[in-house]
N, C-alpha and C. Protein backbone atom coordinates (compact mmCIF):
# COMPACT_ATOMS: atom_id res chain seq x y z
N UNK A 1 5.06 13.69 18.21
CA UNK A 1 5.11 14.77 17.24
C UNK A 1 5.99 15.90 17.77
N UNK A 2 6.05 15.95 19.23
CA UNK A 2 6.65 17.26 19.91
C UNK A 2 8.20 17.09 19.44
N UNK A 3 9.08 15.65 19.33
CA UNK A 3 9.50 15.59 18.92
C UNK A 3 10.13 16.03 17.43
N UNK A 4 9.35 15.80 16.76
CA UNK A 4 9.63 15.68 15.42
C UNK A 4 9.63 17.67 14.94
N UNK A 5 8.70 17.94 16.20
CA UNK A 5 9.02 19.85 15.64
C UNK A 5 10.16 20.25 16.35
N UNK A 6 10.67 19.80 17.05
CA UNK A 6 12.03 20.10 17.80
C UNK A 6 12.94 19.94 17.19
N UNK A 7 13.15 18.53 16.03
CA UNK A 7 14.12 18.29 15.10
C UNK A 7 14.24 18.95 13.84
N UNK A 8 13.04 19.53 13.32
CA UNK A 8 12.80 19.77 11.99
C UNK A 8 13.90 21.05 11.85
N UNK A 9 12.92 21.87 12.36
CA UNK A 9 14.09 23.26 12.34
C UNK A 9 15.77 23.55 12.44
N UNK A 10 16.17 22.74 13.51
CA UNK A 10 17.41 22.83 13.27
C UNK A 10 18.03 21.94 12.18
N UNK A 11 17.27 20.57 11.55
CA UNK A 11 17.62 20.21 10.49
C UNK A 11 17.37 20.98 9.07
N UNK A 12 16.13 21.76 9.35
CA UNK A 12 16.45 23.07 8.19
C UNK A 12 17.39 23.85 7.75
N UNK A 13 17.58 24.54 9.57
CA UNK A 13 18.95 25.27 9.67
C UNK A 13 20.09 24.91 9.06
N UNK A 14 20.33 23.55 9.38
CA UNK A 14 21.39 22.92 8.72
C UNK A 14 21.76 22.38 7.14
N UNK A 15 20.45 22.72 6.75
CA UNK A 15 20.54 22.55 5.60
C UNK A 15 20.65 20.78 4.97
N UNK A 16 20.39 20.22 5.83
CA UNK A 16 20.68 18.68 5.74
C UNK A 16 19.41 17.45 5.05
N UNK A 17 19.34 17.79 3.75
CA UNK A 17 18.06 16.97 2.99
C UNK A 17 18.09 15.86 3.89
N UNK A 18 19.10 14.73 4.09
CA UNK A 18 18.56 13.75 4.93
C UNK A 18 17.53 13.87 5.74
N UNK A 19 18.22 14.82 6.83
CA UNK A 19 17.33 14.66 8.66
C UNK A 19 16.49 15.48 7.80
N UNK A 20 15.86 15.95 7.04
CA UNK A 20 14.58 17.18 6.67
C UNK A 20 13.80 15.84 6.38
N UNK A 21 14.31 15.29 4.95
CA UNK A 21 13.23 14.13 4.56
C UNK A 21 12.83 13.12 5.43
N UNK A 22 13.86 12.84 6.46
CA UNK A 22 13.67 11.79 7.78
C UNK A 22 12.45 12.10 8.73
N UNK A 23 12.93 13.45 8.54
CA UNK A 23 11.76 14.16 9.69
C UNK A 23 10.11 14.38 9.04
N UNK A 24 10.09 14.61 7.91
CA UNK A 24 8.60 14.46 6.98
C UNK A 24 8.29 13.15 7.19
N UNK A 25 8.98 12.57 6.57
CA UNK A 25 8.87 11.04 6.56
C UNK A 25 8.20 10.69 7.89
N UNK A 26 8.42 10.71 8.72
CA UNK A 26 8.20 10.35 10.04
C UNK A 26 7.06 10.98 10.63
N UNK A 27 7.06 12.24 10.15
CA UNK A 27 5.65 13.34 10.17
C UNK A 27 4.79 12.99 9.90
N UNK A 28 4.47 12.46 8.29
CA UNK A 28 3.73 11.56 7.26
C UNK A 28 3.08 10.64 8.01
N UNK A 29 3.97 9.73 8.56
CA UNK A 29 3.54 8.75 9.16
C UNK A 29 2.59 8.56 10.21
N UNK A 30 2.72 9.76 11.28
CA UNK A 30 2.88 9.75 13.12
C UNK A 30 1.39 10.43 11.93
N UNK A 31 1.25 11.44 11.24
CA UNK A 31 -0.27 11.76 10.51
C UNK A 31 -1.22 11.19 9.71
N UNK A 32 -0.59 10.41 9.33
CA UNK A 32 -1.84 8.91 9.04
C UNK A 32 -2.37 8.38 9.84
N UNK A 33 -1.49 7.93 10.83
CA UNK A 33 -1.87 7.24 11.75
C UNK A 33 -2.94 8.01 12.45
N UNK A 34 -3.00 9.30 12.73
CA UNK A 34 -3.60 9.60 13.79
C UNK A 34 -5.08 10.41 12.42
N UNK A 35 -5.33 10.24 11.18
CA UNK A 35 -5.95 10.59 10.44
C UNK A 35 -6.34 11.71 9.75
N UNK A 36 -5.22 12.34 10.04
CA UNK A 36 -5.01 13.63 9.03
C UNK A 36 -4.33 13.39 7.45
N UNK A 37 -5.42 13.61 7.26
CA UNK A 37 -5.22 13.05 5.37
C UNK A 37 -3.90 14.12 4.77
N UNK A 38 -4.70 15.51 4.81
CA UNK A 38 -4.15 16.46 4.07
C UNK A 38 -2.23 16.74 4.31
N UNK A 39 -2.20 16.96 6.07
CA UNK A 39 -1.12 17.17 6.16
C UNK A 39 -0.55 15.94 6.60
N UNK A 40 -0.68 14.67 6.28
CA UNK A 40 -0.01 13.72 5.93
C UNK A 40 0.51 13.39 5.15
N UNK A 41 -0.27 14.09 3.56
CA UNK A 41 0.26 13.84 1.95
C UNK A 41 1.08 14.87 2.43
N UNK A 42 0.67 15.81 2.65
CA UNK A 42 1.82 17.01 2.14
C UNK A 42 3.35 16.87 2.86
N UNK A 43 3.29 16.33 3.85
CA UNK A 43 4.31 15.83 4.51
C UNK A 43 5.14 14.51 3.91
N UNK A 44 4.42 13.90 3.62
CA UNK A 44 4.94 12.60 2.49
C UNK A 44 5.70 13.13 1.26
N UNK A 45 4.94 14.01 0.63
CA UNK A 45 5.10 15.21 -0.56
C UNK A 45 6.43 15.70 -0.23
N UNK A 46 6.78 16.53 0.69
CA UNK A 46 7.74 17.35 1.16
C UNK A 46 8.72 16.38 1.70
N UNK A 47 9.06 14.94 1.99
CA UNK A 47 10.00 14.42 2.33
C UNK A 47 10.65 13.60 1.17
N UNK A 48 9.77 13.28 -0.07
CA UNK A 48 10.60 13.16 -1.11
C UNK A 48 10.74 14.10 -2.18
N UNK A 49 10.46 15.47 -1.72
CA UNK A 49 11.06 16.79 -2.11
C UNK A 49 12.23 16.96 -1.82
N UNK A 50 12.44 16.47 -0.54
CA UNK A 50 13.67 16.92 0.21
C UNK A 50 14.79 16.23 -0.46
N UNK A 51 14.28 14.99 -0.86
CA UNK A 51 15.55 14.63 -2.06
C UNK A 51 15.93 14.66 -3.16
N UNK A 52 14.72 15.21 -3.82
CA UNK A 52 14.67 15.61 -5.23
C UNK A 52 15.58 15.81 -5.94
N UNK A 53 16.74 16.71 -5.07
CA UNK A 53 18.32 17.09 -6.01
C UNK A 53 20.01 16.74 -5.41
N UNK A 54 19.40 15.19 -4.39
CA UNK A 54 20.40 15.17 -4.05
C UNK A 54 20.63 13.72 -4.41
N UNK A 55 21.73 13.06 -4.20
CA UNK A 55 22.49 11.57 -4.90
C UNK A 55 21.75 10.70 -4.01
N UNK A 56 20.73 10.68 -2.93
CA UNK A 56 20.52 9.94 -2.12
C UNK A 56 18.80 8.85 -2.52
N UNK A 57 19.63 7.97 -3.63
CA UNK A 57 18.43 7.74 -3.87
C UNK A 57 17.32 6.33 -3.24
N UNK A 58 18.27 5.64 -2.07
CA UNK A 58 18.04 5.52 -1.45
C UNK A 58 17.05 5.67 -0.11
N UNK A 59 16.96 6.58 0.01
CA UNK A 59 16.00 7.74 0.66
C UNK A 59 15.37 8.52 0.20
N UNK A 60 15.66 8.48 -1.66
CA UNK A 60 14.42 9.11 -1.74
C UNK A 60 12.74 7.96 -2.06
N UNK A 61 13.56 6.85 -2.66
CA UNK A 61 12.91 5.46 -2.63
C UNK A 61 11.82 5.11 -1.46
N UNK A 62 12.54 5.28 -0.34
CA UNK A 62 11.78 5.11 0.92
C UNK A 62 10.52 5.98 1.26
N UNK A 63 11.10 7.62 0.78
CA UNK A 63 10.34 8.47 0.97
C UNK A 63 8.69 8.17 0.22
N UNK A 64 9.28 8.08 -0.83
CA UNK A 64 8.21 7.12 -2.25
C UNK A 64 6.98 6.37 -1.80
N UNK A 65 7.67 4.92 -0.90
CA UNK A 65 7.42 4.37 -0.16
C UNK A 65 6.09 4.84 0.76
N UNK A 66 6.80 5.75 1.46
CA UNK A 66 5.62 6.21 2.58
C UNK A 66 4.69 7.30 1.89
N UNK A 67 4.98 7.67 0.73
CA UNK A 67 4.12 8.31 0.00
C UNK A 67 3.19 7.61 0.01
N UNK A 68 3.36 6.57 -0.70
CA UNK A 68 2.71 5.26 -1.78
C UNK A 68 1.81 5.37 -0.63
N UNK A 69 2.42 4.51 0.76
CA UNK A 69 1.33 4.13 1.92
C UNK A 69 0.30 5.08 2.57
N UNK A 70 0.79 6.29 2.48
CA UNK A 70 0.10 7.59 2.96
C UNK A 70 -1.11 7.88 2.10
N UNK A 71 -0.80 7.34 0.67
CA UNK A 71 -1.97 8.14 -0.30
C UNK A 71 -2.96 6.47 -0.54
N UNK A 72 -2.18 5.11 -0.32
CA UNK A 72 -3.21 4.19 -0.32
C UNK A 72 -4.39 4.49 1.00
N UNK A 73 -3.83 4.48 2.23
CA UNK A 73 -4.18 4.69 3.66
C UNK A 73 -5.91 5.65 3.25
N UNK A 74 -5.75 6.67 2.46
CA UNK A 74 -6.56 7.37 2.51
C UNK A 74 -7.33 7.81 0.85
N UNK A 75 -7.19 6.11 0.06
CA UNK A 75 -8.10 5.95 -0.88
C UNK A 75 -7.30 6.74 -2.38
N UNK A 76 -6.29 7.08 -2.11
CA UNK A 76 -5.89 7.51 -3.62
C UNK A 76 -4.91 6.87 -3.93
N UNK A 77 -5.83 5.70 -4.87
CA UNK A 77 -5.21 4.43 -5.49
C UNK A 77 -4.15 4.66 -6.20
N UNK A 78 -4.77 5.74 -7.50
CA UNK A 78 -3.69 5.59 -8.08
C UNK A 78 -2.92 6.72 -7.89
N UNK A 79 -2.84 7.42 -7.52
CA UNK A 79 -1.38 8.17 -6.92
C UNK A 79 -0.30 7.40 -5.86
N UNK A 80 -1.43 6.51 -5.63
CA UNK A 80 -0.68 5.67 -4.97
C UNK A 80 0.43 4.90 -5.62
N UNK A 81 -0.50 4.35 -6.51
CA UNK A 81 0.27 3.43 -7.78
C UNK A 81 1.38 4.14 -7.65
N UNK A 82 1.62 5.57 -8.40
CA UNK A 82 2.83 5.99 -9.11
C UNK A 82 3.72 5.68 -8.18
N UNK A 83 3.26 6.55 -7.21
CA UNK A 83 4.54 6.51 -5.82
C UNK A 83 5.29 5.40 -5.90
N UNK A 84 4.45 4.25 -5.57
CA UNK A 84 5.11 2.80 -5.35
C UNK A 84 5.50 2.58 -6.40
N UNK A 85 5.32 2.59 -7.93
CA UNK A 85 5.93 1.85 -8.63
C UNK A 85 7.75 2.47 -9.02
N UNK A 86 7.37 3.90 -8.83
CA UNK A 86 8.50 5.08 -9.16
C UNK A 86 9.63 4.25 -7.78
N UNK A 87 8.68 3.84 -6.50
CA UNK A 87 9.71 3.32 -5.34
C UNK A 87 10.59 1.52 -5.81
N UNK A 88 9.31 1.20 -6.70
CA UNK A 88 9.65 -0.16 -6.58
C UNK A 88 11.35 -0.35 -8.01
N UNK A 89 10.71 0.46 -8.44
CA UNK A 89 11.94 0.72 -9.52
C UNK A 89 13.24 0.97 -9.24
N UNK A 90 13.14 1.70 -8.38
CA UNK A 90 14.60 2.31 -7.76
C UNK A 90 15.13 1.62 -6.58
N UNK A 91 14.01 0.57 -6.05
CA UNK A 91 14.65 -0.32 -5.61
C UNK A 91 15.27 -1.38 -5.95
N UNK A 92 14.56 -1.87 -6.95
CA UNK A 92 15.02 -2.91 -7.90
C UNK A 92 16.11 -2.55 -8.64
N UNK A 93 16.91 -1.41 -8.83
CA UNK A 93 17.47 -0.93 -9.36
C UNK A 93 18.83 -1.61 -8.93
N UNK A 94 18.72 -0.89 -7.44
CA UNK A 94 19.81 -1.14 -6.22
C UNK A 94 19.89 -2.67 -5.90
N UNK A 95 18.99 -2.91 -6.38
CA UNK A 95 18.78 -4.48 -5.91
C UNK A 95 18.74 -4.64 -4.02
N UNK A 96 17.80 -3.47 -3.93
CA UNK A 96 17.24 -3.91 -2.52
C UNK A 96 16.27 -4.81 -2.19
N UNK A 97 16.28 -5.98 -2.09
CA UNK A 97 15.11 -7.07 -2.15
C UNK A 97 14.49 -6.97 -1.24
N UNK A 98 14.88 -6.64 0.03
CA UNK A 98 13.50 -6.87 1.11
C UNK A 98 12.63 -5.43 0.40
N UNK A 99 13.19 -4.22 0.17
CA UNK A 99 12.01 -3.42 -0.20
C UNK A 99 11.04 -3.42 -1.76
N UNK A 100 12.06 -4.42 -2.36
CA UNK A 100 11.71 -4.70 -3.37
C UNK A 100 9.95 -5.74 -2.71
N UNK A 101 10.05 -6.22 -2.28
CA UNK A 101 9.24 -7.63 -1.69
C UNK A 101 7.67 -6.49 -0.93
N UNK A 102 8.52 -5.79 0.02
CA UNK A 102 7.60 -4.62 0.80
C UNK A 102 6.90 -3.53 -0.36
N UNK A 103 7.62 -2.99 -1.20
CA UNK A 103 6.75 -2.24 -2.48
C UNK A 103 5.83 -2.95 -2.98
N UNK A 104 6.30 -3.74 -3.27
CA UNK A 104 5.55 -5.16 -4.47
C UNK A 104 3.83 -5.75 -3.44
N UNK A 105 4.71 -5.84 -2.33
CA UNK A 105 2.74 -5.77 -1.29
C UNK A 105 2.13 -4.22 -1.40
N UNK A 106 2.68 -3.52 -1.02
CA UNK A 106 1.91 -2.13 -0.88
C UNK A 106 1.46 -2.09 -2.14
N UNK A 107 1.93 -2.69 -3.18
CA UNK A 107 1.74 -2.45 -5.10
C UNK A 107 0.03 -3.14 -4.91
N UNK A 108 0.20 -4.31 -4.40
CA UNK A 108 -0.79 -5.75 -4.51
C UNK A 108 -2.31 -5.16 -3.54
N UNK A 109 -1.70 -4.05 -2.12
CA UNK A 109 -2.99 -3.49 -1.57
C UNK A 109 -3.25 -2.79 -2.04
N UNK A 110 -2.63 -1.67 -3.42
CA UNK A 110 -2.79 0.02 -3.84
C UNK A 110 -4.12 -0.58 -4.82
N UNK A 111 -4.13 -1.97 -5.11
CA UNK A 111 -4.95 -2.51 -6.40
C UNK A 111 -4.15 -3.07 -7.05
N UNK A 112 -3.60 -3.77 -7.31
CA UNK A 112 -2.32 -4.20 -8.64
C UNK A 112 -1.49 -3.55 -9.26
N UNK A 113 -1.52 -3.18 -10.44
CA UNK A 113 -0.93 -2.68 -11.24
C UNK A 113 -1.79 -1.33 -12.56
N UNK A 114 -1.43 0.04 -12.32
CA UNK A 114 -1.98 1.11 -13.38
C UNK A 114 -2.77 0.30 -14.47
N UNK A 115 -3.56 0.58 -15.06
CA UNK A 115 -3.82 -0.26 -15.95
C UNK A 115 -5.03 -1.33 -15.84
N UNK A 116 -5.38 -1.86 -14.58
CA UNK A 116 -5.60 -2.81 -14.40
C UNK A 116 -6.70 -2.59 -13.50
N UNK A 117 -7.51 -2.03 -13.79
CA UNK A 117 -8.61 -1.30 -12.80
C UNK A 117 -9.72 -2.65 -12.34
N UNK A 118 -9.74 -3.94 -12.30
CA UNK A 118 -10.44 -5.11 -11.70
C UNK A 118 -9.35 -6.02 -11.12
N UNK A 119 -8.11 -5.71 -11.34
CA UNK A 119 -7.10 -6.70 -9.92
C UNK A 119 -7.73 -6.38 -9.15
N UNK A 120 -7.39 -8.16 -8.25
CA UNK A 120 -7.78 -7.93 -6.97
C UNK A 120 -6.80 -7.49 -6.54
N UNK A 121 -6.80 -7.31 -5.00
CA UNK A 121 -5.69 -6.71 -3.77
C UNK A 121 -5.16 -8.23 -3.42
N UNK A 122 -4.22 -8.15 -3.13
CA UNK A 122 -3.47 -9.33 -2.48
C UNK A 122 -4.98 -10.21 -1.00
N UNK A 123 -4.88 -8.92 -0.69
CA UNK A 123 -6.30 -9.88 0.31
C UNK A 123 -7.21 -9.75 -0.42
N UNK A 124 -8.13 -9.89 -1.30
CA UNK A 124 -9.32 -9.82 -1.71
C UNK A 124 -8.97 -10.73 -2.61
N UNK A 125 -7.70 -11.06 -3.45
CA UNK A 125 -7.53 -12.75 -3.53
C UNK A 125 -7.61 -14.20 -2.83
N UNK A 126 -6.76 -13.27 -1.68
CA UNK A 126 -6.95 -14.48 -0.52
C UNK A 126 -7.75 -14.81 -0.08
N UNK A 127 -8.76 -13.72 0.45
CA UNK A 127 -10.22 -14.10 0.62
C UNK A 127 -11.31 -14.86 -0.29
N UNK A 128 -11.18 -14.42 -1.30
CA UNK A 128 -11.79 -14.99 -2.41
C UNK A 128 -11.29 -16.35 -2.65
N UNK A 129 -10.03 -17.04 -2.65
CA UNK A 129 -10.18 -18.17 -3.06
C UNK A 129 -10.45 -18.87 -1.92
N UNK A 130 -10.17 -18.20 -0.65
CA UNK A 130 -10.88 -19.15 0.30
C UNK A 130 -12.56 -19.59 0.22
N UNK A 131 -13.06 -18.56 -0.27
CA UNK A 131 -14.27 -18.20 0.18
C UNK A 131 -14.77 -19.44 -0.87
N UNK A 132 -14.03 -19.38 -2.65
CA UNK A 132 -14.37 -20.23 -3.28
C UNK A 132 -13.51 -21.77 -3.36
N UNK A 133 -13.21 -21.56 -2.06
CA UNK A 133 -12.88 -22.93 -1.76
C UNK A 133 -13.80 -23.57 -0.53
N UNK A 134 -14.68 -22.88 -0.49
CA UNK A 134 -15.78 -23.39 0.54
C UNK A 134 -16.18 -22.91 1.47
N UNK A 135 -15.20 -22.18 2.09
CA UNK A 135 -14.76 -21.74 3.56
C UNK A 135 -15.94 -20.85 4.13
N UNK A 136 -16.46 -20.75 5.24
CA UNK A 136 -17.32 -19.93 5.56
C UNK A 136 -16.53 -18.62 5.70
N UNK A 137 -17.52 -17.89 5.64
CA UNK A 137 -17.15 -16.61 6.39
C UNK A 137 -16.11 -16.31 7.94
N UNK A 138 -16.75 -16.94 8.85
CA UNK A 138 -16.30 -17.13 10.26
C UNK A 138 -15.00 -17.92 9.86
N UNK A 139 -14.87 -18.98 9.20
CA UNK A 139 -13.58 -19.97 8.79
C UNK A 139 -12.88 -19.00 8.36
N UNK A 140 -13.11 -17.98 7.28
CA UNK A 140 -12.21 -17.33 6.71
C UNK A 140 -11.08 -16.34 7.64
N UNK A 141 -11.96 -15.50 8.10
CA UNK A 141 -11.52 -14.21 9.19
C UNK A 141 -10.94 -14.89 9.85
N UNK A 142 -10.74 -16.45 10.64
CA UNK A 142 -9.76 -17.08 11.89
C UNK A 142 -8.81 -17.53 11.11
N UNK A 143 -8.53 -18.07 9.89
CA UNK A 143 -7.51 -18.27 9.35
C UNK A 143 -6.67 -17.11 8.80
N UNK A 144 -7.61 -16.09 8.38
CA UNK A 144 -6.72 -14.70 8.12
C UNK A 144 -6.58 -13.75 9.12
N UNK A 145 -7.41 -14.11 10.64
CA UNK A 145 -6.79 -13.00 11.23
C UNK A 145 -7.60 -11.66 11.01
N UNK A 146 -8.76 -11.87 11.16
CA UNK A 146 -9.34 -10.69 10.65
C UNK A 146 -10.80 -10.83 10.60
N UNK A 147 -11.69 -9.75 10.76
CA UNK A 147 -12.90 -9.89 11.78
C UNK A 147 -13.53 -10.37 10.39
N UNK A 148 -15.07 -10.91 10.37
CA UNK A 148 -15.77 -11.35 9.45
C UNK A 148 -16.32 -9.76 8.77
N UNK A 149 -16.12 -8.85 9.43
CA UNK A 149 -16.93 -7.80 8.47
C UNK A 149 -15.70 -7.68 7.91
N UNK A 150 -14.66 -7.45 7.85
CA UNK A 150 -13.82 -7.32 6.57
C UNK A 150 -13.51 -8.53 5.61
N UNK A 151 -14.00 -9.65 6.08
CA UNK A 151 -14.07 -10.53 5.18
C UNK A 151 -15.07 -10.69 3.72
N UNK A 152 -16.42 -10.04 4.95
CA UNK A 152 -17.31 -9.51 3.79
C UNK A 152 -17.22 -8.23 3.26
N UNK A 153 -16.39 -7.19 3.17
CA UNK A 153 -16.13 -6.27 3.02
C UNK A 153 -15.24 -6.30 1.52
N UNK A 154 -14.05 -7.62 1.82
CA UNK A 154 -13.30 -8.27 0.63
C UNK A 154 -13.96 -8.77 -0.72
N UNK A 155 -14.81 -9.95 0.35
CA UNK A 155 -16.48 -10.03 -0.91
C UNK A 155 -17.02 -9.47 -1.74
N UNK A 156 -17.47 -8.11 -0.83
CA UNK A 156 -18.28 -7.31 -1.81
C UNK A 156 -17.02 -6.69 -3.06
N UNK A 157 -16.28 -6.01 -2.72
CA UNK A 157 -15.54 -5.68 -3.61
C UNK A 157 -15.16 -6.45 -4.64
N UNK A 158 -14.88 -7.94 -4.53
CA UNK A 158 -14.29 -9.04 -4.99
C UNK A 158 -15.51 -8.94 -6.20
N UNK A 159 -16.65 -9.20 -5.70
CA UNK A 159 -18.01 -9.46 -6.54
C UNK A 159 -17.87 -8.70 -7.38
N UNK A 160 -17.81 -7.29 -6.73
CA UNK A 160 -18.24 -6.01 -7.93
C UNK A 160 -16.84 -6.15 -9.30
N UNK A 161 -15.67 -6.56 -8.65
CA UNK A 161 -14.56 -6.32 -9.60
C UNK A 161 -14.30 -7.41 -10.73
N UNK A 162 -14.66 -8.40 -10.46
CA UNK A 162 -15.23 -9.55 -10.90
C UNK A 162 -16.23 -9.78 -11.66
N UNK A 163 -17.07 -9.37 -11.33
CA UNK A 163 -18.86 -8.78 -12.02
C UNK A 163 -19.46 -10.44 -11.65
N UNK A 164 -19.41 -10.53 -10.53
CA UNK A 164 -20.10 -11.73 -10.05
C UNK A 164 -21.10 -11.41 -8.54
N UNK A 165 -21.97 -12.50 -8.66
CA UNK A 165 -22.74 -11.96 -7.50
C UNK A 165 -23.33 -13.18 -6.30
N UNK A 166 -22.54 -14.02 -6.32
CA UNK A 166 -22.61 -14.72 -5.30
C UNK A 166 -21.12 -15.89 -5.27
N UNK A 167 -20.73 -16.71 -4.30
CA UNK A 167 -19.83 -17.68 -3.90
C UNK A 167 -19.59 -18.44 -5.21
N UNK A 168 -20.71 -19.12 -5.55
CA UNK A 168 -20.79 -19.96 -6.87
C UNK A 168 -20.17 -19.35 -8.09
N UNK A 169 -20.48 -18.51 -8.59
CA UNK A 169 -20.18 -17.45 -9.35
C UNK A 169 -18.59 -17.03 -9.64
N UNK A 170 -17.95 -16.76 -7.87
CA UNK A 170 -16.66 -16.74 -7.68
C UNK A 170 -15.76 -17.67 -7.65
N UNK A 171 -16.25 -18.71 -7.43
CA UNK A 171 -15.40 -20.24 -7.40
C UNK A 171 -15.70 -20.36 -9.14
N UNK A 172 -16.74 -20.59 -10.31
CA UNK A 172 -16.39 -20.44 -11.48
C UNK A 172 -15.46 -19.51 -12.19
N UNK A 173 -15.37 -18.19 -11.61
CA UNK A 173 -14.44 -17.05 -11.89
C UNK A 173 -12.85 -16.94 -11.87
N UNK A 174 -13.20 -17.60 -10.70
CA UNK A 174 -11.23 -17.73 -10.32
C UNK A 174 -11.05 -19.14 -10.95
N UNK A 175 -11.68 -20.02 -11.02
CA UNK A 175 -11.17 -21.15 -11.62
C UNK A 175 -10.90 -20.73 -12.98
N UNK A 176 -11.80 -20.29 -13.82
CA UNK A 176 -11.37 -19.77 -15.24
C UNK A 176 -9.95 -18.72 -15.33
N UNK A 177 -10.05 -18.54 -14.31
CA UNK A 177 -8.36 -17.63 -14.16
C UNK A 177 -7.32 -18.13 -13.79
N UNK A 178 -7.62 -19.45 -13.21
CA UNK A 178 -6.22 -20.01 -12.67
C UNK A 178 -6.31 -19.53 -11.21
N UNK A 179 -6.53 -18.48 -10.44
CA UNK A 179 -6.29 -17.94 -9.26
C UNK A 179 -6.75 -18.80 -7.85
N UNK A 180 -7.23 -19.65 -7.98
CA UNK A 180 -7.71 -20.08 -6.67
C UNK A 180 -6.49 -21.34 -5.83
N UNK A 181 -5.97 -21.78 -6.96
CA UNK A 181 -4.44 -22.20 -6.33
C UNK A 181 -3.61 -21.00 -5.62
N UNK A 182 -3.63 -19.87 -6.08
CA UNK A 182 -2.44 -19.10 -5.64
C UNK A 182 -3.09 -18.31 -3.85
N UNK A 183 -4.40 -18.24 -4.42
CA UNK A 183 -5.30 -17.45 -3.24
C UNK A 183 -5.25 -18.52 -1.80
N UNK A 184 -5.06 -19.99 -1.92
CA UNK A 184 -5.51 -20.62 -0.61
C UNK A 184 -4.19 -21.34 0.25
């Protein structure tokens, strides 16, 4: 961080939206991580401010980006949504595909798509069709990489969004949807 206050100012000075939004951006980040909600948004906030009036839309896309991740990180879905979709647009625009690919996941963890308040998350699919493909619990978390309490953690959510309340239930659910091919 000692960094990042050493750079800011003279990129103020200079008047240079890039290194300003580079430097939020990066602020945003180094403050999620370490769990400061507030001045993490606002820092996310203020680095695609910084591009607001300039041709760089490129960077301001990105900025978007770490919005999107900054406001999923700490439960605000759908502000999240906007961010990312406002990012995924302007990437697609440019026809940047790898960030096109990287929005489109952060889209799939924010919850899906506005609108759509029972999508699952990209993992709470995956989990789920494992789960209704038989798989134990313990099976699940070693194939995904991931401890069994967030497996049941995926579950519960899965259940509630679903309106189902046990394994059985979920393997009839996703089969009536088609989803358990795409989940395993």
């Amino acid at each position: 961080m000692a960094v990042l206050d050493r750079i800011e100012p003279i990129a103020v000075r200079l008047g240079r939206p890039s290194a300003i939004g580079t430097v939020r951006r990066g602020r945003a980040l180094v403050l999620a991580h370490v769990g400061d909600s507030a001045r993490a948004i606002a820092a996310a906030r203020a680095s695609v401010a910084a591009y607001g009036r300039t041709a760089l839309v490129y960077e301001r896309a990105r900025a978007l980006l770490t919005l999107g991740m900054v406001l999923r990180r700490f439960k605000l879905r759908t502000d999240a949504r906007n961010a990312l979709t406002e990012a995924l647009e302007a990437f697609d625009r440019m026809g940047a595909r790898s960030f096109v690919e990287r929005t489109t996941a952060e889209l799939g963890r924010a919850g899906g798509t506005a609108g759509e308040p029972s999508a699952l998350t990209r993992t709470e699919l995956h989990v789920a069709g494992l789960a209704a493909a038989g798989r134990t619990t313990r099976q699940i978390a070693d194939a995904l990489f991931i401890s069994a309490k967030t497996v049941e953690a995926n579950l519960t959510r899965t259940y509630r969004k679903l309106h189902v309340s046990n394994r059985a239930e979920l393997s009839n659910r996703l089969a009536g949807r088609g989803d358990t091919e795409h989940a395993t």
